[in-house]
Protein backbone atom coordinates (compact mmCIF):
# COMPACT_ATOMS: atom_id res chain seq x y z
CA UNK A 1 108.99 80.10 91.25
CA UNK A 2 106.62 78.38 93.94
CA UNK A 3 103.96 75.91 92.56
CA UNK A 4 102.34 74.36 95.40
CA UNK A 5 99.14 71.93 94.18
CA UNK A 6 96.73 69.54 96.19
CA UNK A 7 98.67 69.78 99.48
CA UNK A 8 97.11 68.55 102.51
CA UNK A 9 98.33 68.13 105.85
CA UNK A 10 97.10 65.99 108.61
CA UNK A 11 98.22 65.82 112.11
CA UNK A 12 97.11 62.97 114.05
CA UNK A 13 95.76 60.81 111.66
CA UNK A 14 93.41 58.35 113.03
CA UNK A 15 93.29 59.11 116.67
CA UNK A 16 90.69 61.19 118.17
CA UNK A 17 92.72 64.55 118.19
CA UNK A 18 93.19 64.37 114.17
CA UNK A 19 93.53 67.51 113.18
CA UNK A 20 93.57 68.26 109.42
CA UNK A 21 95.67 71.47 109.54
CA UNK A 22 95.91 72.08 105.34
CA UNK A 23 93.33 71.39 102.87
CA UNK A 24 93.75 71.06 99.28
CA UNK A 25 95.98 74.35 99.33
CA UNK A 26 97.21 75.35 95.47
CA UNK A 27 99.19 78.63 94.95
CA UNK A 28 101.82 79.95 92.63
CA UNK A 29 103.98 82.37 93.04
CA UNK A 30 105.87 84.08 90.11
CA UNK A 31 109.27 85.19 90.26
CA UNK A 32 109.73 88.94 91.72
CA UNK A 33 105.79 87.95 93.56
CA UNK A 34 106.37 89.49 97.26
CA UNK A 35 103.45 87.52 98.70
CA UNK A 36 101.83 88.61 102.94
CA UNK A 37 100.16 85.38 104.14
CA UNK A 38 97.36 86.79 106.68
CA UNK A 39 94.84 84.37 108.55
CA UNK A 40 93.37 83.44 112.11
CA UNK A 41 95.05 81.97 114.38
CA UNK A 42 95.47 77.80 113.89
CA UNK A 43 94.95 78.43 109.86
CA UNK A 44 97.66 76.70 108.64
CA UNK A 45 100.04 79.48 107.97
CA UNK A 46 103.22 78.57 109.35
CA UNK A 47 102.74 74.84 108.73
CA UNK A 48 102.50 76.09 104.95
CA UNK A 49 106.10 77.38 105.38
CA UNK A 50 107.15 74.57 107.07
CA UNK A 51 105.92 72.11 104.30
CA UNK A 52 107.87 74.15 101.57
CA UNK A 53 110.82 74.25 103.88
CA UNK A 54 111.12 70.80 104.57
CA UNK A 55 109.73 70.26 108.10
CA UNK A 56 106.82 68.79 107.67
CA UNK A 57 105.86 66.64 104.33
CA UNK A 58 102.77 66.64 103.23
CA UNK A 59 100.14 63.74 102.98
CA UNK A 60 98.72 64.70 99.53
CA UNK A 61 99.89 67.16 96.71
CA UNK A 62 103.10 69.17 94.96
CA UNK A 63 105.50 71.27 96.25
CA UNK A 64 107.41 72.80 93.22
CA UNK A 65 110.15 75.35 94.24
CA UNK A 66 111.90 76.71 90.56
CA UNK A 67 110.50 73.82 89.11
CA UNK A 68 111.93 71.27 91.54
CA UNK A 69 109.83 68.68 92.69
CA UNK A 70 110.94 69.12 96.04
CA UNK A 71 107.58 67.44 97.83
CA UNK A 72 109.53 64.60 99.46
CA UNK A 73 112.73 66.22 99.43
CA UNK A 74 114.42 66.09 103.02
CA UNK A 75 114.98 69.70 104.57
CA UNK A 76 118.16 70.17 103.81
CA UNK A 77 118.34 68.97 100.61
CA UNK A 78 115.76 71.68 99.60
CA UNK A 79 117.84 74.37 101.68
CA UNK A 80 120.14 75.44 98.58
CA UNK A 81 116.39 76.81 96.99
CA UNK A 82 115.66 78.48 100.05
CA UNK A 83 116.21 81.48 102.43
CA UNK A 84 114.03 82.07 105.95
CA UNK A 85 114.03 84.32 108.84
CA UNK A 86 112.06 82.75 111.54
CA UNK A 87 110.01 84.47 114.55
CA UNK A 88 112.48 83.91 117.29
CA UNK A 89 115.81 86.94 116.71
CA UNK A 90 117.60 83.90 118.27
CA UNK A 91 117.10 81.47 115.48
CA UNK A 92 119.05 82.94 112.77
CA UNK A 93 122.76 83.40 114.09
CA UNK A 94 125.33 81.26 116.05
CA UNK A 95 125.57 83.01 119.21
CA UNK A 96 129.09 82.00 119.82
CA UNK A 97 130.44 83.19 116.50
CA UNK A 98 130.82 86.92 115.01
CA UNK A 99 129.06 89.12 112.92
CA UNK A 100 131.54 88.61 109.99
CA UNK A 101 131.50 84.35 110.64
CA UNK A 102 127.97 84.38 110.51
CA UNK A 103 128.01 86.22 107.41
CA UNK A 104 130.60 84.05 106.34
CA UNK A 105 128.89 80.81 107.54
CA UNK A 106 125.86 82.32 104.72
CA UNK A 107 127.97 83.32 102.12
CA UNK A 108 129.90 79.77 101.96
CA UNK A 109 126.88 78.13 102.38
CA UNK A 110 126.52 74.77 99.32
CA UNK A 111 130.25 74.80 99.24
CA UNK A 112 132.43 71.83 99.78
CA UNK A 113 133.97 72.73 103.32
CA UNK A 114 137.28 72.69 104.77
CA UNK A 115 139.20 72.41 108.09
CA UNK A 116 140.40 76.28 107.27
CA UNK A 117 137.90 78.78 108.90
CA UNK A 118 139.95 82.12 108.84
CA UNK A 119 138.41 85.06 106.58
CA UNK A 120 140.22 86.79 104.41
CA UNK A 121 140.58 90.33 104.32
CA UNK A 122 138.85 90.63 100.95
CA UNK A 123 135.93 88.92 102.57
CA UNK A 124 136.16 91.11 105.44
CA UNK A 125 135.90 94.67 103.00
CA UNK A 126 132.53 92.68 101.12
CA UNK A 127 130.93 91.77 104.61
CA UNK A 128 131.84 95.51 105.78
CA UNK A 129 129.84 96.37 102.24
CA UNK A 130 127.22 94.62 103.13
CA UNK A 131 126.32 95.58 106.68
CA UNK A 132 126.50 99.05 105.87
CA UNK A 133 122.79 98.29 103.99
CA UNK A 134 121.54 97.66 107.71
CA UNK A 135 122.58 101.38 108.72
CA UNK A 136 122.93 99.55 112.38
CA UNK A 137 127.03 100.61 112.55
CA UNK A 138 127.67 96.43 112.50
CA UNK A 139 129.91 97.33 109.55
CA UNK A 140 132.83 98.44 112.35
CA UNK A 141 131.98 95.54 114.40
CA UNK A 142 132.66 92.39 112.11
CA UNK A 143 134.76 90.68 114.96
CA UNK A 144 131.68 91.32 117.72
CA UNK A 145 130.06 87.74 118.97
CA UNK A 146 126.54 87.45 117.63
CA UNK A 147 125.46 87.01 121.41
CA UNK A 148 126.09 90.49 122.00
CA UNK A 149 123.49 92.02 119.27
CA UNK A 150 120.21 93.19 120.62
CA UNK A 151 116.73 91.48 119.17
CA UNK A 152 116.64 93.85 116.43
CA UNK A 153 120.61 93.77 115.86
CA UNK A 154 120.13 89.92 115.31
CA UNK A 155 117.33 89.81 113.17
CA UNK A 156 118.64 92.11 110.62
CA UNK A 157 121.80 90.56 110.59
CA UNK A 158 120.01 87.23 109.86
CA UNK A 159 117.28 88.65 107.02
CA UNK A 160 121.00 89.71 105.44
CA UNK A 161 122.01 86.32 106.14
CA UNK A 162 119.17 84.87 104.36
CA UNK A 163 119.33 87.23 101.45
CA UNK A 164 123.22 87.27 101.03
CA UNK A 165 123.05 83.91 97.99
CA UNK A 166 119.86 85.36 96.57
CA UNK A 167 117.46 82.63 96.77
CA UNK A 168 114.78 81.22 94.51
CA UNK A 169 112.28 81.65 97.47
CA UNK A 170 112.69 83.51 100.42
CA UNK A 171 110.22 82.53 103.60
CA UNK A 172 109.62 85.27 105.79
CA UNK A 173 107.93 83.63 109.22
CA UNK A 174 106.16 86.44 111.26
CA UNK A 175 109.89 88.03 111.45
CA UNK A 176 109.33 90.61 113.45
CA UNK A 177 106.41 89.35 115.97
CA UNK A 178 109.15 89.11 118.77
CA UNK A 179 110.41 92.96 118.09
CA UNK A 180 108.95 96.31 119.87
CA UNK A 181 106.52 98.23 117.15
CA UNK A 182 110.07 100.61 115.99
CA UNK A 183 112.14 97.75 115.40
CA UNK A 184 109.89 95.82 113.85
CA UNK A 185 108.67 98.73 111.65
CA UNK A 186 112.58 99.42 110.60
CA UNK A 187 113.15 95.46 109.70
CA UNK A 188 110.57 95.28 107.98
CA UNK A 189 111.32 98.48 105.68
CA UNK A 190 114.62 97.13 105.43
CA UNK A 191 113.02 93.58 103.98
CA UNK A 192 110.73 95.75 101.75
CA UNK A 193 113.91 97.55 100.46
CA UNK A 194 116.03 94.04 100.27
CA UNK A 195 112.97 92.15 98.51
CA UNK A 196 112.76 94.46 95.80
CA UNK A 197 116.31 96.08 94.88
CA UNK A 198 116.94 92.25 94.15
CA UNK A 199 113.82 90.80 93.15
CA UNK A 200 113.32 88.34 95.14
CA UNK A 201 110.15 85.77 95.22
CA UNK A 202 109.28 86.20 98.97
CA UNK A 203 106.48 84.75 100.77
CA UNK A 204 105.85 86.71 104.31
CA UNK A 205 103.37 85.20 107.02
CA UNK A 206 102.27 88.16 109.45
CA UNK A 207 100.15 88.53 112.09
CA UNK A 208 99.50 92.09 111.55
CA UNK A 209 96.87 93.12 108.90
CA UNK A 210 98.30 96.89 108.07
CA UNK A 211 101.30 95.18 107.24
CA UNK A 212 99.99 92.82 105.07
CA UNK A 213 97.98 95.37 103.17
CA UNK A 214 101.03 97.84 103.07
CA UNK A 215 103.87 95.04 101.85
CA UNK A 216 104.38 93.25 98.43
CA UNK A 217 101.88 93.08 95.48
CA UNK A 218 99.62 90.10 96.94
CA UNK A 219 97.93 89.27 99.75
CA UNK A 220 97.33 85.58 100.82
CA UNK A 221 94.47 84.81 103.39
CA UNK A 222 93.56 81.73 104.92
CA UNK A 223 90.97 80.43 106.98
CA UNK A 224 90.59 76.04 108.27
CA UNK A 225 93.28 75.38 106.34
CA UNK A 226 92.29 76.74 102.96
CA UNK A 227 93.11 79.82 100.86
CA UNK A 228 90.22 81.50 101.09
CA UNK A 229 91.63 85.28 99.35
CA UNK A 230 94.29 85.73 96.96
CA UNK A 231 94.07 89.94 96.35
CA UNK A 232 97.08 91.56 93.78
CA UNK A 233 97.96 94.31 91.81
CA UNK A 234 95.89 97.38 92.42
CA UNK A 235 92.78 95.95 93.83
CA UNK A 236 95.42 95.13 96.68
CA UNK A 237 96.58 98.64 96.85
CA UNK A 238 92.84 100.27 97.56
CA UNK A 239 92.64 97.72 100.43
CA UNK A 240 92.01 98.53 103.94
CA UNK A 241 91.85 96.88 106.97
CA UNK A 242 87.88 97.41 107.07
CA UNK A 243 87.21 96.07 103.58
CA UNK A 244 89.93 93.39 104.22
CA UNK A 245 87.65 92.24 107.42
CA UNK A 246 84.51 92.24 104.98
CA UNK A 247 85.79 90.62 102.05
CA UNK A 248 87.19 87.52 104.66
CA UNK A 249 83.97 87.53 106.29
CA UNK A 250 81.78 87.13 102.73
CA UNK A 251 84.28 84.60 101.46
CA UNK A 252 84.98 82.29 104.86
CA UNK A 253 81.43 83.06 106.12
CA UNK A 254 83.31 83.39 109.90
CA UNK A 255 84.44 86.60 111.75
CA UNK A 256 88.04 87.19 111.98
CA UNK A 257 89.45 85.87 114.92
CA UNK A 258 92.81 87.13 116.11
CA UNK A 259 92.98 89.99 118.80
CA UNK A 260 96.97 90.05 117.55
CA UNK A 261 96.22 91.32 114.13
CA UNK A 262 92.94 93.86 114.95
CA UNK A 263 94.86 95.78 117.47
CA UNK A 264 97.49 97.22 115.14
């Protein structure tokens, strides 16, 4: 579902702050793989993400999403492929518009558009259907602005959001760093639930190393820009945070370095 080969990623190039973020990064993801992506901080996580969204191309290699050749491919042109919930609650929804035009802003989404924006009422009973998976009560409150949702409110209305066309890969970017430790903890059980009742190819960058050892059936670190552990299938599940630490340390020959992800 995600074939990523050779990719490298400079910033800078040829000045005297070049900074070669990616290096010669390969990974595949099969479909139904529900992938953490763990590393220190400045190892090229999120500019990963952002080269298989669209953000950023990359200098050298493949980006294959479902077999697309989608390496040059501008942002949006890739976005029909995709789903992603980003760090900020804010990102996801249009403030201005309600729960149920949000949903229905998701839901129409790769459909010719029209000047007619009303809902219908059978939309309204499906979008009432599907909020009631949040268990957050936003299933009585379809005609509520966005705006009005707490952090937590927003962010599982936008992982829904993302989810709601079932996409061939769904990026998952530190999505509940800006949440208090409950909040967090219920999005992402609600992702976990999501992810797998639909089978979804999901690739999750975290900051926090329980819940990378705790979600999906692989575990992604990186270190300088490079993959430096790829750990599945039961090996994965006998992990903990101590033998994590060890096994980075013998394979990057470096220590660890974010306070963020040793103090959970």
């Amino acid at each position: 579902m995600l074939d990523i080969n050779g990719v490298y990623k400079v910033f800078l190039p040829g000045t005297v702050n070049e900074k070669i973020v990616l290096r010669n990064v390969c990974l595949k993801l099969d479909e139904g793989d529900f992938a953490t992506l763990i590393g220190s901080n400045g190892a090229g996580k999120s500019t990963l993400l952002n080269c298989i969204a669209g953000v950023h191309s990359p200098d050298k290699g493949i980006i294959k999403i479902n077999g697309v050749d989608v390496t040059k491919a501008i942002e949006y042109k890739r976005a029909y492929l995709l789903g992603r919930v980003f760090q900020d609650p804010m990102m996801g929804t249009v403030s201005n518009m309600s729960i149920g035009e949000n949903i229905a802003f998701a839901v129409r989404r790769g459909q010719k558009r029209t000047l007619k924006q009303c809902i219908t009422n059978t939309e309204r009973d499906k979008y009432r259907e599907l909020l009631k998976i949040l268990n957050l009560g936003l299933e009585d409150r379809l005609n509520t602005s966005a705006g009005l949702l707490s952090g937590g409110q927003r962010q599982a209305l936008t992982f829904l959001m993302a989810t709601v066309k079932k996409p061939k890969l769904l990026l998952l970017d530190e999505h509940t760093a800006a949440l208090d430790p409950a909040t967090a903890e219920k999005i992402l059980n609600l992702s976990h639930e999501i992810i797998k009742e639909n089978n979804l190819t999901t690739l999750m960058v975290t900051h926090n190393m329980r819940d990378a050892i705790k979600h999906g059936n692989r575990l992604i670190m990186m270190h300088e820009g490079r993959i430096v552990l790829d750990i599945k299938g039961q090996e994965k599940q006998r992990l903990t945070v101590d033998n994590l630490l060890k096994r980075f340390g013998k394979a990057s020959g470096a220590e660890f370095e974010s306070d963020r992800a040793l103090l959970y």
